[in-house]
Protein backbone atom coordinates (compact mmCIF):
# COMPACT_ATOMS: atom_id res chain seq x y z
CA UNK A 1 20.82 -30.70 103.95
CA UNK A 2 24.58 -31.06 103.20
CA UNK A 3 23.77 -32.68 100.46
CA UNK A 4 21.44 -29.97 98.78
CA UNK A 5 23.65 -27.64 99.61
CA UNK A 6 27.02 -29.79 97.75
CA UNK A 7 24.23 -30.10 94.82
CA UNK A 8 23.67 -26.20 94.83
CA UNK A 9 27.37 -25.15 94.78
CA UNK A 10 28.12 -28.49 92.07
CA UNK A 11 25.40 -26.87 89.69
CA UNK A 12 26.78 -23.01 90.31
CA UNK A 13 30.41 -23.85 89.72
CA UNK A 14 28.87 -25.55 86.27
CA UNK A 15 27.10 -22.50 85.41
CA UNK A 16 29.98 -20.49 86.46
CA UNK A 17 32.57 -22.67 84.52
CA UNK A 18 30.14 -22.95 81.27
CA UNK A 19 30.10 -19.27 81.54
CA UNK A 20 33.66 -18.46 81.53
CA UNK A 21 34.14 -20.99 78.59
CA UNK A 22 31.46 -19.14 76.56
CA UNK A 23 33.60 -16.43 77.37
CA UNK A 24 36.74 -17.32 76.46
CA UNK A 25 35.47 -19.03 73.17
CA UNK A 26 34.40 -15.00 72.35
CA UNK A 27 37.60 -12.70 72.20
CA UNK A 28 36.94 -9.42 73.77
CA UNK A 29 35.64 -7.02 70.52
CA UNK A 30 34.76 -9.88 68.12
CA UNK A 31 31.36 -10.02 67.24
CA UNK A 32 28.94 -13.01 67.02
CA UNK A 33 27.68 -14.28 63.58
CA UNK A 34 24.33 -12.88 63.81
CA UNK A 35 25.30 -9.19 64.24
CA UNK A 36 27.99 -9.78 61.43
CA UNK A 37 24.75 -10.97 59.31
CA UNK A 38 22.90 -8.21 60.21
CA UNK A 39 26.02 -5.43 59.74
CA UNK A 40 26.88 -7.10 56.90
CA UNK A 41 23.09 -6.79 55.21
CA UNK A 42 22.56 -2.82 56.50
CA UNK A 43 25.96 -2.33 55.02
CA UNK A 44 25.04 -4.03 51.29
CA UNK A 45 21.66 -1.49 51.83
CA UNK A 46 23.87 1.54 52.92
CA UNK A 47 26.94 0.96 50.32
CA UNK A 48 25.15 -0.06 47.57
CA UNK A 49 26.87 -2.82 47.00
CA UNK A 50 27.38 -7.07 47.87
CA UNK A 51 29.79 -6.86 50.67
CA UNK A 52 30.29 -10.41 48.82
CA UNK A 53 31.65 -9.61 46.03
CA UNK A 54 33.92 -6.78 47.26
CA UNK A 55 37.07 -6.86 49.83
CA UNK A 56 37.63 -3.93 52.21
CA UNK A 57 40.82 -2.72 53.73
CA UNK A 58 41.28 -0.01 56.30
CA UNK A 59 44.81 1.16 56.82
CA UNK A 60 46.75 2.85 59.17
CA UNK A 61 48.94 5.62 58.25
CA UNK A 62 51.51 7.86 60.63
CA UNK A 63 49.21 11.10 59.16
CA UNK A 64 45.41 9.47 58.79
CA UNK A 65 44.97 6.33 57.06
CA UNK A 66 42.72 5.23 53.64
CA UNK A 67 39.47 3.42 53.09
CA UNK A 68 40.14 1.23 50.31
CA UNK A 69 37.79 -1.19 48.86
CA UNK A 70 37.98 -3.45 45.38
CA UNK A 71 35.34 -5.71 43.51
CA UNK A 72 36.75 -9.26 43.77
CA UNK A 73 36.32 -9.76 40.28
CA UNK A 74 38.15 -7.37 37.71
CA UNK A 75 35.80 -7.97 35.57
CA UNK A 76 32.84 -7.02 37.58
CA UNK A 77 32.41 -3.73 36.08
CA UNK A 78 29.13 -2.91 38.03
CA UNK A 79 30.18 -3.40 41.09
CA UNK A 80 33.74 -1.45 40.51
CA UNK A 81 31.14 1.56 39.37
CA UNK A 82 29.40 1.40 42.57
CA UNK A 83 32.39 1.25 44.67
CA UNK A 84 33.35 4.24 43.23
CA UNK A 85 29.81 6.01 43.27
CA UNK A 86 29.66 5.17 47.46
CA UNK A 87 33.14 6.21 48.60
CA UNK A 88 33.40 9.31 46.12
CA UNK A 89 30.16 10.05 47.95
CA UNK A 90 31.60 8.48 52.00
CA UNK A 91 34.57 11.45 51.21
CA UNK A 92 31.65 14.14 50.57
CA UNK A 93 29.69 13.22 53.94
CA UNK A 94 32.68 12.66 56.00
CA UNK A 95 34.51 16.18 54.89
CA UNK A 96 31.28 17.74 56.14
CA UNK A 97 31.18 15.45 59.00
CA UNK A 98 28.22 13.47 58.54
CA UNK A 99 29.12 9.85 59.40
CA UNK A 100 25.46 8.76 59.34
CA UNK A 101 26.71 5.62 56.48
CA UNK A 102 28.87 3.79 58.68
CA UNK A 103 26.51 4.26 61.94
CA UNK A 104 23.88 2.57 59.58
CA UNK A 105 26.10 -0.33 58.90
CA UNK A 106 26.96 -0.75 62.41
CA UNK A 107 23.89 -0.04 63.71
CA UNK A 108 26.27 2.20 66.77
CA UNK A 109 28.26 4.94 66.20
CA UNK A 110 32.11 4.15 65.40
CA UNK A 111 34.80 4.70 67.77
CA UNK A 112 36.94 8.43 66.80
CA UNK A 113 33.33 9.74 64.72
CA UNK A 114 32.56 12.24 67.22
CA UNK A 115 36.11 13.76 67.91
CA UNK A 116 36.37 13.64 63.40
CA UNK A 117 32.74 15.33 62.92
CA UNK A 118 34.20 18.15 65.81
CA UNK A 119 37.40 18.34 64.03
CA UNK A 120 36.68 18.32 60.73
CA UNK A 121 37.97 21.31 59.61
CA UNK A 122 41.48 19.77 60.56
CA UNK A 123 40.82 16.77 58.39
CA UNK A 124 41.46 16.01 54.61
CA UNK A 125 39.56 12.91 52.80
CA UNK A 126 41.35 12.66 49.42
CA UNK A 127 38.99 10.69 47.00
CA UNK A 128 40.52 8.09 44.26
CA UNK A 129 40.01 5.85 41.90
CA UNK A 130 42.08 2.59 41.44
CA UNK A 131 41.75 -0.63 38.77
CA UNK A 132 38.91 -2.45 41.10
CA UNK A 133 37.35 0.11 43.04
CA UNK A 134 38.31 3.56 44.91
CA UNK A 135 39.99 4.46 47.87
CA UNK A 136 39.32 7.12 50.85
CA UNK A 137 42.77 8.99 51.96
CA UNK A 138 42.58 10.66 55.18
CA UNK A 139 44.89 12.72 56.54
CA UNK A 140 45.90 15.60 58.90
CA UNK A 141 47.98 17.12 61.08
CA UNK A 142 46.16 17.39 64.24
CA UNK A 143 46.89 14.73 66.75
CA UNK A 144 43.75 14.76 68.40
CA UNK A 145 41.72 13.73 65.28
CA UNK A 146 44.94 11.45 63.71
CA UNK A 147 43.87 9.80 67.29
CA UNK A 148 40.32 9.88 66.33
CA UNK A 149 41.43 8.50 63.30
CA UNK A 150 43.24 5.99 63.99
CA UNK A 151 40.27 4.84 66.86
CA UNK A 152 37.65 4.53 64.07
CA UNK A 153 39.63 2.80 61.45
CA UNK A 154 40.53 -0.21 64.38
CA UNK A 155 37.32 0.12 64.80
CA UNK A 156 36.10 -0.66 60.87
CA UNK A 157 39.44 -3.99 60.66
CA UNK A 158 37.67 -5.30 64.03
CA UNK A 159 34.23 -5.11 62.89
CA UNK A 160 34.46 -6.13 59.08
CA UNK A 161 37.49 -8.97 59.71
CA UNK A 162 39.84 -7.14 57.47
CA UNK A 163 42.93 -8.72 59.17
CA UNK A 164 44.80 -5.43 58.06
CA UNK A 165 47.41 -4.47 60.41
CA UNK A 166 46.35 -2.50 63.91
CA UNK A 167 49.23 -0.42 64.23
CA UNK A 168 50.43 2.16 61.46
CA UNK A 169 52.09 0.87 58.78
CA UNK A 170 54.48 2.51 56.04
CA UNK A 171 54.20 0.14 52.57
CA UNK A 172 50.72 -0.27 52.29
CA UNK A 173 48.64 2.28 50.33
């Protein structure tokens, strides 16, 4: 009997312990390969685009922030054109407050894309073109939706891997 019982708490404290290790091997927020996969293959649908051959960066500004994203290769003309084509067209949506594009890619609704469709009469998307692709700037001057904001562009460095900075940031365009 004791010894069932040592043999029952041995193989829980296992369990337990493998557990916590799986755990800790997974930081809070980071996704596992198969839902990058499958974000990353909705996204080339919902872009337009080979998330491949293009690098994203979302940045974090003290009045909004930008959506910027280049082709990897100057040369790759085609996909520079359809860069420009989806975010020209991401500014359009999201200035009427349709964020249906990036719920697609994620396959969940953003953090801060309720509080910007509500508020987005308080919010400016500024649409340009640059050498490799276009960028999205967002601004405004109502701290609710810079909060909003600022929620849903963590949001886009966690889930894509960006590695751009978390906090707001004054020399990066």
């Amino acid at each position: 009997m004791i010894k069932k019982a040592f043999t029952l708490a041995t193989l829980s404290l296992a369990l337990t312990t493998g557990f916590m290790a799986q755990q800790q091997q997974k930081p809070e927020g980071q996704m596992s390969q198969h839902k990058m996969d499958e974000m990353n293959r909705r996204g080339d649908q919902a872009m337009g685009f080979d998330h491949l051959k293009t690098t994203h960066h979302f940045i974090l500004k003290n009045d909004g922030g930008a959506i910027r994203v280049e082709a990897n290769d100057a040369g790759d003309v085609q996909t520079r054109d359809q860069i420009r084509m989806h975010l020209s067209h991401i500014a359009m949506m999201f200035r009427d407050g349709n964020f249906e594009t990036p719920m697609l890619v994620h396959g969940e609704s953003p953090a801060g894309v309720e509080t910007m469709s509500r508020l987005k009469a308080d919010i400016k998307y500024q649409y340009e073109e640059i050498d490799r692709g276009a960028s999205v700037r967002i601004s405004t001057t109502n701290a609710e939706a810079l909060k909003a904001i600022h929620d849903f562009l963590r949001y886009q460095i966690k889930e894509h891997k960006t590695g751009d900075p978390l906090v707001v940031t004054k020399d990066i365009n």
